[in-house]
Protein backbone atom coordinates (compact mmCIF):
# COMPACT_ATOMS: atom_id res chain seq x y z
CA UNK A 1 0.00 0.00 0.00
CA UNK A 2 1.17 3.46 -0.41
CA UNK A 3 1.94 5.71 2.32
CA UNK A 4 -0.98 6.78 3.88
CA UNK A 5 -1.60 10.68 3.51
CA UNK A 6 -2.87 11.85 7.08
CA UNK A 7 -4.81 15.20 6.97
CA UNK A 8 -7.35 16.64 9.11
CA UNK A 9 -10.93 16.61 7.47
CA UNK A 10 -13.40 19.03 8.53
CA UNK A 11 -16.52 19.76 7.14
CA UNK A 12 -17.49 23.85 6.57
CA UNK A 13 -19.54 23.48 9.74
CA UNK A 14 -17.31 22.21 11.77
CA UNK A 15 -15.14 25.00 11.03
CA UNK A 16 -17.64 27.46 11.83
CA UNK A 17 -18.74 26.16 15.03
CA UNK A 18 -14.80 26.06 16.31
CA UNK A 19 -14.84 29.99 15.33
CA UNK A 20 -17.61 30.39 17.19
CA UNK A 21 -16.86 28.52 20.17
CA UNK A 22 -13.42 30.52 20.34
CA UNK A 23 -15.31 34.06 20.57
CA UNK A 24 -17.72 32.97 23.37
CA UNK A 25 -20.95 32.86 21.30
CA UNK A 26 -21.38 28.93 21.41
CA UNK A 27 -20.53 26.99 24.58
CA UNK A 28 -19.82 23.32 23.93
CA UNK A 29 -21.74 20.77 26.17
CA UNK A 30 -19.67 18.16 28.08
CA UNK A 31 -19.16 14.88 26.17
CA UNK A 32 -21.07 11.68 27.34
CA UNK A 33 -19.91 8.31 27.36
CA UNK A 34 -19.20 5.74 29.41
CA UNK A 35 -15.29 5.59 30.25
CA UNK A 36 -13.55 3.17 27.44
CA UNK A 37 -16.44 3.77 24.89
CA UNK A 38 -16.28 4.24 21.04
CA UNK A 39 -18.89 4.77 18.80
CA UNK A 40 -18.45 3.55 15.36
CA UNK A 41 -20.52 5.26 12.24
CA UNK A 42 -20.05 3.06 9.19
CA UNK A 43 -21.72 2.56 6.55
CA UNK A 44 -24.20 -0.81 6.08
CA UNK A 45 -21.76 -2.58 3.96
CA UNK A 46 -19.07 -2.23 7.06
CA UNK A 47 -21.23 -2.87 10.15
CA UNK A 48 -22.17 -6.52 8.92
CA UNK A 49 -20.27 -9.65 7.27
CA UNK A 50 -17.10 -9.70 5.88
CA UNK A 51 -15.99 -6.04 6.30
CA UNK A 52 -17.82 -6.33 9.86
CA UNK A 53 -15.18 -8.69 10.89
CA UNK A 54 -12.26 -6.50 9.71
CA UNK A 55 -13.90 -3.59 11.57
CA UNK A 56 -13.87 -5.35 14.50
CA UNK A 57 -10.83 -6.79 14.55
CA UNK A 58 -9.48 -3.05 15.01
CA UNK A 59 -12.04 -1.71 17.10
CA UNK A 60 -13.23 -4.75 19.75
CA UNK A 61 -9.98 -6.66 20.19
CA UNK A 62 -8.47 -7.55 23.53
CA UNK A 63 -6.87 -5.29 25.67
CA UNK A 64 -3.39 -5.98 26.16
CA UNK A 65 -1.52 -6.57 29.59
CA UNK A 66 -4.94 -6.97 31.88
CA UNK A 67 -3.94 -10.88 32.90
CA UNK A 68 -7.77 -11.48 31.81
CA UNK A 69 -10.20 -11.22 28.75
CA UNK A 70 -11.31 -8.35 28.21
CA UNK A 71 -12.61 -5.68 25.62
CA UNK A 72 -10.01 -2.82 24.23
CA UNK A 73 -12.74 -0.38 24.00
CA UNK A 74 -16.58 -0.28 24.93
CA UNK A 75 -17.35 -0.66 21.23
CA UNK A 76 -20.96 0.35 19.44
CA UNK A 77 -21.40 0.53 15.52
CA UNK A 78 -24.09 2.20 13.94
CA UNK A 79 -25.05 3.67 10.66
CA UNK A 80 -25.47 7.24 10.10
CA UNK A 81 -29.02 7.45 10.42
CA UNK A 82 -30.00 8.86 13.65
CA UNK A 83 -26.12 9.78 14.39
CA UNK A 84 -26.64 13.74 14.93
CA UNK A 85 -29.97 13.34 16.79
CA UNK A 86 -28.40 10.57 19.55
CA UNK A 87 -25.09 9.64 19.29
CA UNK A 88 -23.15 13.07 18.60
CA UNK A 89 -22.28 13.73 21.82
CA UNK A 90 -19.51 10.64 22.37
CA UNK A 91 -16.47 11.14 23.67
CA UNK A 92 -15.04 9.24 21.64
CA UNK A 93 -15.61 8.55 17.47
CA UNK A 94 -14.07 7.02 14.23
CA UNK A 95 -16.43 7.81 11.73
CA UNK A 96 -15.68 5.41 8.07
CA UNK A 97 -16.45 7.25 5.27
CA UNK A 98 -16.75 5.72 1.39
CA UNK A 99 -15.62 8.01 -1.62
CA UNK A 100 -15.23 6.54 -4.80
CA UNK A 101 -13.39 9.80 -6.41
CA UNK A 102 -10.49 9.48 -3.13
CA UNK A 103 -7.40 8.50 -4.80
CA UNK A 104 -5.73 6.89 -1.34
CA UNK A 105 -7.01 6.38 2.23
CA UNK A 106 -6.68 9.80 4.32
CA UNK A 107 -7.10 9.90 8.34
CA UNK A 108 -8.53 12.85 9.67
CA UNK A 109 -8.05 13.98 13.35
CA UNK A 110 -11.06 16.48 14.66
CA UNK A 111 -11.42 17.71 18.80
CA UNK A 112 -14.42 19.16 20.24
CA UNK A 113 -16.82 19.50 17.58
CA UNK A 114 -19.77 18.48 19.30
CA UNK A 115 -19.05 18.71 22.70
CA UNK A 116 -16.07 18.73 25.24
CA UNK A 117 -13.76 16.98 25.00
CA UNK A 118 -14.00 14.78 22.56
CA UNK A 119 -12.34 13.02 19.84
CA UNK A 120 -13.60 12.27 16.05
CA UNK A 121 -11.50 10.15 13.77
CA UNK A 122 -12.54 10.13 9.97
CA UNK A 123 -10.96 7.40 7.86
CA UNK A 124 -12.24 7.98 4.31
CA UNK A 125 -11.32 5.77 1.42
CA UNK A 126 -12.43 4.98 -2.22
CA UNK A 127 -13.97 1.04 -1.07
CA UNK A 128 -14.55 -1.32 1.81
CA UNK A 129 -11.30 -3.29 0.27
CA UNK A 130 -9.65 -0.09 1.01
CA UNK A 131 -10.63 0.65 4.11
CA UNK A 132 -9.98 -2.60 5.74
CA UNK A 133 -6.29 -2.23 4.33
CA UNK A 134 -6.04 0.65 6.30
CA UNK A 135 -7.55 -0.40 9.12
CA UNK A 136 -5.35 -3.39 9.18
CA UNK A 137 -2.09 -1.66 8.62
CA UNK A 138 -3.10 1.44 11.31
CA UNK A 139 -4.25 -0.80 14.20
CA UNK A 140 -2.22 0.29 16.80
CA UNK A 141 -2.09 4.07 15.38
CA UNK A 142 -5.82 4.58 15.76
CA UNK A 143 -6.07 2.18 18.81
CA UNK A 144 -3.42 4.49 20.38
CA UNK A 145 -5.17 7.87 19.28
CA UNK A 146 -8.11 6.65 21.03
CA UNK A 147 -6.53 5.21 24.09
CA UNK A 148 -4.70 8.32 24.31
CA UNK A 149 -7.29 10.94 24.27
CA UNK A 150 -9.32 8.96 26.95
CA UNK A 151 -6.64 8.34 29.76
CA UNK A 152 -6.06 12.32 28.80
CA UNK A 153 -9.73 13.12 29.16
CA UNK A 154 -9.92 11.15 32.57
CA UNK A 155 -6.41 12.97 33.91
CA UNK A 156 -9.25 16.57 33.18
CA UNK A 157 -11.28 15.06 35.37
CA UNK A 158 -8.66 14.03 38.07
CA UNK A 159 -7.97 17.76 38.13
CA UNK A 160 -11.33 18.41 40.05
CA UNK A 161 -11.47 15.55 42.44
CA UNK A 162 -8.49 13.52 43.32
CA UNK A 163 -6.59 12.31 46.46
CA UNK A 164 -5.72 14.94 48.28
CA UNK A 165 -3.69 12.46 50.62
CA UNK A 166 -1.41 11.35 47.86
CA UNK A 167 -0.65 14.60 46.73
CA UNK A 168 0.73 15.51 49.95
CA UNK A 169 2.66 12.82 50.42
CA UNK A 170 4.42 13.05 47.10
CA UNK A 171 5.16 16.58 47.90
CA UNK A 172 7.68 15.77 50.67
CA UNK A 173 9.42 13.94 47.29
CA UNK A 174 9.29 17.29 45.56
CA UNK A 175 6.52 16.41 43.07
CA UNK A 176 2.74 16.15 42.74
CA UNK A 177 0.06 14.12 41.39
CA UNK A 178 -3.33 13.56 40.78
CA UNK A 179 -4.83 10.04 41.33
CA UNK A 180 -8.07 9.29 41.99
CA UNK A 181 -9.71 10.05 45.38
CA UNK A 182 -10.39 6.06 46.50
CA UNK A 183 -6.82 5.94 47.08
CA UNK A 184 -6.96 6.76 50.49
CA UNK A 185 -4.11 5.34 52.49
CA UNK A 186 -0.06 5.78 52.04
CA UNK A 187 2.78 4.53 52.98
CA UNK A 188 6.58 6.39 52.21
CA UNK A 189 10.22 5.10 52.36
CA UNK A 190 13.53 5.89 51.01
CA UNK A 191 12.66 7.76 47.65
CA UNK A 192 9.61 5.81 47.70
CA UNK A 193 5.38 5.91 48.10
CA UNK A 194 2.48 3.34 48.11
CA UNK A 195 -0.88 4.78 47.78
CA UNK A 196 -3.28 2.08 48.13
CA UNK A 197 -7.53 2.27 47.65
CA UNK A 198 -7.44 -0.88 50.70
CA UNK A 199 -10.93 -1.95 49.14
CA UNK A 200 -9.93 -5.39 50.49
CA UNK A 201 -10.43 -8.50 48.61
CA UNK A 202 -11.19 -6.62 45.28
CA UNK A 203 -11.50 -3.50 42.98
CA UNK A 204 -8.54 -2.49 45.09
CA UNK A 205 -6.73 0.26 43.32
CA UNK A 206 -3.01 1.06 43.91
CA UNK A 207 -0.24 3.67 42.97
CA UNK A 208 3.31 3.52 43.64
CA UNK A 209 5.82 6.24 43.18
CA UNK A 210 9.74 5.79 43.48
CA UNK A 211 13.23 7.42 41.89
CA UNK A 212 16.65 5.93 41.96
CA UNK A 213 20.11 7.70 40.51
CA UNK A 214 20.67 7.87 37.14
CA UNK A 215 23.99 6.80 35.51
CA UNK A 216 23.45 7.29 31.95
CA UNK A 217 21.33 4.18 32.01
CA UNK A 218 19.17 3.36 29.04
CA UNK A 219 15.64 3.19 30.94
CA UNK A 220 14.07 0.45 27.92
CA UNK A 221 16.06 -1.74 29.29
CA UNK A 222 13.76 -4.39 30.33
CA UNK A 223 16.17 -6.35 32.65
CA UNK A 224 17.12 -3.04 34.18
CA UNK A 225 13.70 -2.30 34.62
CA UNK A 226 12.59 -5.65 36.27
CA UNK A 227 15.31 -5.54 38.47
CA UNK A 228 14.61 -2.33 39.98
CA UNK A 229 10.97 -3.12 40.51
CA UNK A 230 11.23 -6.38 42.08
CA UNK A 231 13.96 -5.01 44.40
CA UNK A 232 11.62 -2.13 45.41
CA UNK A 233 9.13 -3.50 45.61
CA UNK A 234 10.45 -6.67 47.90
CA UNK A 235 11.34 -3.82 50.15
CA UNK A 236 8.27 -1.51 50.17
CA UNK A 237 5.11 -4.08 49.37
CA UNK A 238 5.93 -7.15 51.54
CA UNK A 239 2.95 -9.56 51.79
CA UNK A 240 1.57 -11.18 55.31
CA UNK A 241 4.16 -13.35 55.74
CA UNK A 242 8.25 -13.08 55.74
CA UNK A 243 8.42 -14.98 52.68
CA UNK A 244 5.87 -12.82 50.70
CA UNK A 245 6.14 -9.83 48.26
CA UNK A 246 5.64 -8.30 45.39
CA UNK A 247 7.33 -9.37 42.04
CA UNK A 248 6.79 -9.11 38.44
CA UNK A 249 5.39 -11.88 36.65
CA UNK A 250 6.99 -14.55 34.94
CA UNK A 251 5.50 -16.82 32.10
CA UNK A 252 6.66 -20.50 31.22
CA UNK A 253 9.77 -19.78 29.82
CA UNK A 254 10.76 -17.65 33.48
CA UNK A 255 10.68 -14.44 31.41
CA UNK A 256 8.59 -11.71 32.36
CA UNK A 257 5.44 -11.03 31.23
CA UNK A 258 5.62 -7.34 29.73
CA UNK A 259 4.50 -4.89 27.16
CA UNK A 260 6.94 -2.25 26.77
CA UNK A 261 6.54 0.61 24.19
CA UNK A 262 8.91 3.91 24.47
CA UNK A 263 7.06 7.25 22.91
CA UNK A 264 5.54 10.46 23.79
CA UNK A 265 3.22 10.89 26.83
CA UNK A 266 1.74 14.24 28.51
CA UNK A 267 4.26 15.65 26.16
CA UNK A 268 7.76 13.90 27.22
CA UNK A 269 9.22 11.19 26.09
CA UNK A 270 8.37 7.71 28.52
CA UNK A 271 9.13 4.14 28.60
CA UNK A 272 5.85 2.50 29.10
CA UNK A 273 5.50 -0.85 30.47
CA UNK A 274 2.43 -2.92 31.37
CA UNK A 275 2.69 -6.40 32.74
CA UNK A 276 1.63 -8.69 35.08
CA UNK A 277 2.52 -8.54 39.10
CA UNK A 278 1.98 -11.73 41.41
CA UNK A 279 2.47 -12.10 45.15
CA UNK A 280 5.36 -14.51 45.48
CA UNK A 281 4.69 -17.51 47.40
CA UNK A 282 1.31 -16.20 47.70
CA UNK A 283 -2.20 -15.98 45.68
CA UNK A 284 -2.65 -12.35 44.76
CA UNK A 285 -1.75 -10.67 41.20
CA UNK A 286 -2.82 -8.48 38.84
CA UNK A 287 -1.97 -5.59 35.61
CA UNK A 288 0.34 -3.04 36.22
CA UNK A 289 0.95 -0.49 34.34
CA UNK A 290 4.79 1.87 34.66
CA UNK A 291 5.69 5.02 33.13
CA UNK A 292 9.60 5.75 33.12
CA UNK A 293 11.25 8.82 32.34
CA UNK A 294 14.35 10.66 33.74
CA UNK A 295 14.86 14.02 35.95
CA UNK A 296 17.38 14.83 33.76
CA UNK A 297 18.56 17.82 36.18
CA UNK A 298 18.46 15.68 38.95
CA UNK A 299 20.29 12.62 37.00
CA UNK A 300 17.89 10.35 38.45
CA UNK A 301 15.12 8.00 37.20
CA UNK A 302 11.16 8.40 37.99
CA UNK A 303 8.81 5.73 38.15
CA UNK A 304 5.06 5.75 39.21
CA UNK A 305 3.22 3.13 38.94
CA UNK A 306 -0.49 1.66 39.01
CA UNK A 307 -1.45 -1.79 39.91
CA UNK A 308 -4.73 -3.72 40.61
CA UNK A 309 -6.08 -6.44 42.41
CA UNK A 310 -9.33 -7.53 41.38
CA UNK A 311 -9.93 -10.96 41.17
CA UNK A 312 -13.43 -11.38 41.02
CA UNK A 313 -14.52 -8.58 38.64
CA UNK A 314 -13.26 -6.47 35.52
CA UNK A 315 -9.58 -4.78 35.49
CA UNK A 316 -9.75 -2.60 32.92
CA UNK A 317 -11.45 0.46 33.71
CA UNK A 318 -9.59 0.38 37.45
CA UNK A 319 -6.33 0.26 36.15
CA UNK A 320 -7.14 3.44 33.42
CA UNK A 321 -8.65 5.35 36.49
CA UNK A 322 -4.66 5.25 37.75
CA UNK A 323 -2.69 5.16 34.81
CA UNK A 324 -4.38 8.40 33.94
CA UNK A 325 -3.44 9.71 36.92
CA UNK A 326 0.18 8.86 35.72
CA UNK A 327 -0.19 11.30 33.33
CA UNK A 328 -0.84 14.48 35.87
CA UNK A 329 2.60 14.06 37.49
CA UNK A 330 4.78 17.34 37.88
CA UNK A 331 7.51 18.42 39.62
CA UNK A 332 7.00 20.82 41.81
């Protein structure tokens, strides 16, 4: 396939009512939606059958890293009709739009246009064939743009209610945070804090801070990175007994079980790394999710952290409540 041309497609309209909006004379209504959802306008020919499937290979696969089955997004497809009169309001939107006359597949990127905030992306090609291509070769792009803007529209909403507990107690480590308010209880050491929901038995959601000096290091390295965890974490997260603490999980081959990615996030550059965390010689585990970047004045390395523990219902949402918390960190 050729490269793929990505512009930003916006209809007359549109651009009107972003004029408007900017000189105080329309005020955009806050987005609905549950958290995770995406709405899906198709046309018929891509809601059902063969181009169905393709669709939803991109748009209802598994979420990575969550140690259970689960959905990537809330997903709903519909056809235009009735879109504007019920449906306009999502947070979230990729919109699939057929042209015969379009010479190559374009991807259009639109914010607040109905309400606020919210995200609309257009992907507009000349057939279905065309459009699955796309689809299939952009997964993780629009998967990402998606995921993004969500954990990003949550972190808003952290900015208005969050624990105010936390963010004391990573100010004595010269930074601050917003996670959210359940996480109730801390505990600090040595360049290090626990926040912890205590929920007790399950939808128990947990965030963990810590630094360490920085020697020039490269931080995507995974063995580095394992190492450092399980050794704080042994000190700082011990379980009920001597013998228990936390650890990172392995799989069959004694390997962990990780999903690192290095790119941009809240605007610096972060090695991201979701995986699996187990009590050793225990029964507890769960997703975690780290973001690692370095204090570059400081020459030392920060990590925060969330985890879960929720055996007995869905992970998902719980561990996006914290990892967009992640995102609010600052020094101070």
């Amino acid at each position: 396939m050729k490269n793929v041309k990505l512009i930003l497609i916006l209809s007359f309209s549109h651009f009107l009512l972003f004029s408007c909006e900017k000189k105080g004379e329309v005020r955009l209504v806050e987005s609905k939606g549950q958290p995770a959802e995406l709405l899906v306008v198709a046309p018929p020919r891509m809601i059902h059958g063969e181009y169905g499937d393709s669709l939803n290979s991109v748009v209802d696969c598994d979420a990575p890293g969550l140690g259970s089955t689960e959905r990537i997004f809330r997903t709903m497809i519909i056809g235009t009709k009735g879109y504007e009169k019920v449906y306009k309001l999502i947070h979230s939107q990729l919109h699939i739009e057929i042209d015969p006359t379009q010479q190559e597949p374009v991807m259009g990127v639109a914010h607040d246009v109905y309400a606020r905030p919210q995200m609309q992306v257009l992907v507009k090609g000349s057939s279905e064939e065309t459009i699955v291509q796309f689809l299939s070769a952009n997964r993780e792009r629009i998967q990402r743009l998606f995921l993004d803007f969500q954990l990003d529209r949550y972190a808003q909403f952290l900015q208005k209610k969050y624990s105010k507990k936390v963010s004391k107690a990573l100010a004595s480590l010269g930074y601050d945070i917003r996670v959210p308010s359940d996480i109730g209880s801390t505990k600090s050491g040595k360049d290090f804090l626990w926040g912890s929901s205590n929920r007790g038995g399950d939808k128990d959601i947990n965030f963990v801070f810590y630094t360490y000096p920085w020697n020039g290091e490269n931080i995507c390295d995974t063995a580095l990175f394992v190492s450092k965890r399980d050794s704080v974490m042994k000190e700082n997260i011990p379980g009920s007994r001597p013998d228990q603490w936390m650890v990172t999980s392995r799989g069959e081959t004694k390997q962990p079980v990780l999903w690192p990615v290095f790119r941009n996030i809240a605007g610096k550059q972060q090695y991201e790394v979701r995986g699996l965390w187990e009590m050793k010689n225990g029964f507890m585990g769960g997703p975690f999710v780290s973001l690692v970047s370095i204090d570059s004045v400081e020459r030392r390395v920060v990590v925060t952290e969330g985890f879960v523990f929720s055996p007995n219902s869905a992970k998902r949402d719980l561990l996006r409540s914290v990892e967009a918390g992640l995102r609010t960190l600052r020094k101070k």
